[in-house]
Protein backbone atom coordinates (compact mmCIF):
# COMPACT_ATOMS: atom_id res chain seq x y z
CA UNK A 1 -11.46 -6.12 -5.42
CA UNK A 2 -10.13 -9.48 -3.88
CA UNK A 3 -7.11 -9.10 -2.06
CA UNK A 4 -4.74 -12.00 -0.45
CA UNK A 5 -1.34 -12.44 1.47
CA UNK A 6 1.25 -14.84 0.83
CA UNK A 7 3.06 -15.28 4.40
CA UNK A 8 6.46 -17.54 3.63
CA UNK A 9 9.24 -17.88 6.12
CA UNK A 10 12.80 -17.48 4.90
CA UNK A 11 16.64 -17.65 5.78
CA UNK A 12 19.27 -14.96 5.21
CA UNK A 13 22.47 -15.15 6.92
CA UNK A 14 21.81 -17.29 9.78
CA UNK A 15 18.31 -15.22 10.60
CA UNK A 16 14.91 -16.53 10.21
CA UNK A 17 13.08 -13.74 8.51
CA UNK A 18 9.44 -13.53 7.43
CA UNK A 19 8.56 -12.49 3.45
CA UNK A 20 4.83 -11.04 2.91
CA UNK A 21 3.96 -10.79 -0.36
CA UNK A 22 0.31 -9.24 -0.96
CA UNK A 23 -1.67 -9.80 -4.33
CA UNK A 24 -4.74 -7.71 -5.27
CA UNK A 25 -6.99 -8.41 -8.53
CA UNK A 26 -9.10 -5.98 -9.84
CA UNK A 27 -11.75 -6.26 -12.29
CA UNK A 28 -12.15 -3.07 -13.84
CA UNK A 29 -16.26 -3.26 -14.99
CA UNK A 30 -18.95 -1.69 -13.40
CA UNK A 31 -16.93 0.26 -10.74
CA UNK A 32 -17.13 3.54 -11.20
CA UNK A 33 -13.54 5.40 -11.78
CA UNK A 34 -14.42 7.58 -8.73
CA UNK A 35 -15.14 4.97 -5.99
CA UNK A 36 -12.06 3.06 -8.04
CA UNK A 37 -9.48 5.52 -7.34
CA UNK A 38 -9.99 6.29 -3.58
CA UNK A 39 -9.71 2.65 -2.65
CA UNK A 40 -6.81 1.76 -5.01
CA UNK A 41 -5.15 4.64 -3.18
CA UNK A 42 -5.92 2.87 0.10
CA UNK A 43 -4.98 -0.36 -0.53
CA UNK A 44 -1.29 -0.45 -0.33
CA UNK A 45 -1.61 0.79 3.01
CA UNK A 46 -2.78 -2.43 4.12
CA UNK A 47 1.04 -3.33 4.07
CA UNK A 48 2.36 -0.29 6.44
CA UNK A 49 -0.21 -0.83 8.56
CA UNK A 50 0.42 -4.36 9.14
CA UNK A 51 3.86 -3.22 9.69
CA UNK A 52 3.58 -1.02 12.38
CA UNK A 53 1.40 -4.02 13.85
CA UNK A 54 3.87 -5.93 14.02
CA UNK A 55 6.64 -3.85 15.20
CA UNK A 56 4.75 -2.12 18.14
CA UNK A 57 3.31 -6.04 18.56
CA UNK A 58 7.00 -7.40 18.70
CA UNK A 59 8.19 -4.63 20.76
CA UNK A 60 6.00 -4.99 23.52
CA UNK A 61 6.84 -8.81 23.27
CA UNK A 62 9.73 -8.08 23.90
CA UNK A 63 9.35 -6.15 26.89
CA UNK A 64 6.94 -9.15 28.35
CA UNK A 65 10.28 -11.26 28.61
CA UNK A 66 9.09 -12.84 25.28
CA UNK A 67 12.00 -14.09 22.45
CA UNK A 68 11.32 -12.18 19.01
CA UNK A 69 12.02 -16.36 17.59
């Protein structure tokens, strides 16, 4: 399973936000369905967990004295 993000900045009203977009392809022979369907089930977690990253990340930033910019 090959897996990729697509990390584009972005403006809406006035703020500079960040978009994350993440692909995954699959190719479906030779895995079995098992093994299949406990990491298909994992890997959309790979987007809240890089979201709590970055808010505990930005938080404590924050407290440093660091801008969020």
């Amino acid at each position: 399973m090959t897996s990729m993000w697509v990390i584009e900045p972005y403006r809406y009203k006035e703020k500079l936000l960040t978009e994350f977009t993440y692909l995954v392809q699959v190719d479906m022979g030779g895995v079995p369905a098992t093994l299949f369907n406990i990491v298909s089930r994992r890997q959309p977690l790979a987007v809240a967990y890089l979201r709590d990253y970055l808010e505990t990340t930005s938080l404590n930033s924050n407290r440093n004295g660091r801008s969020r910019e």
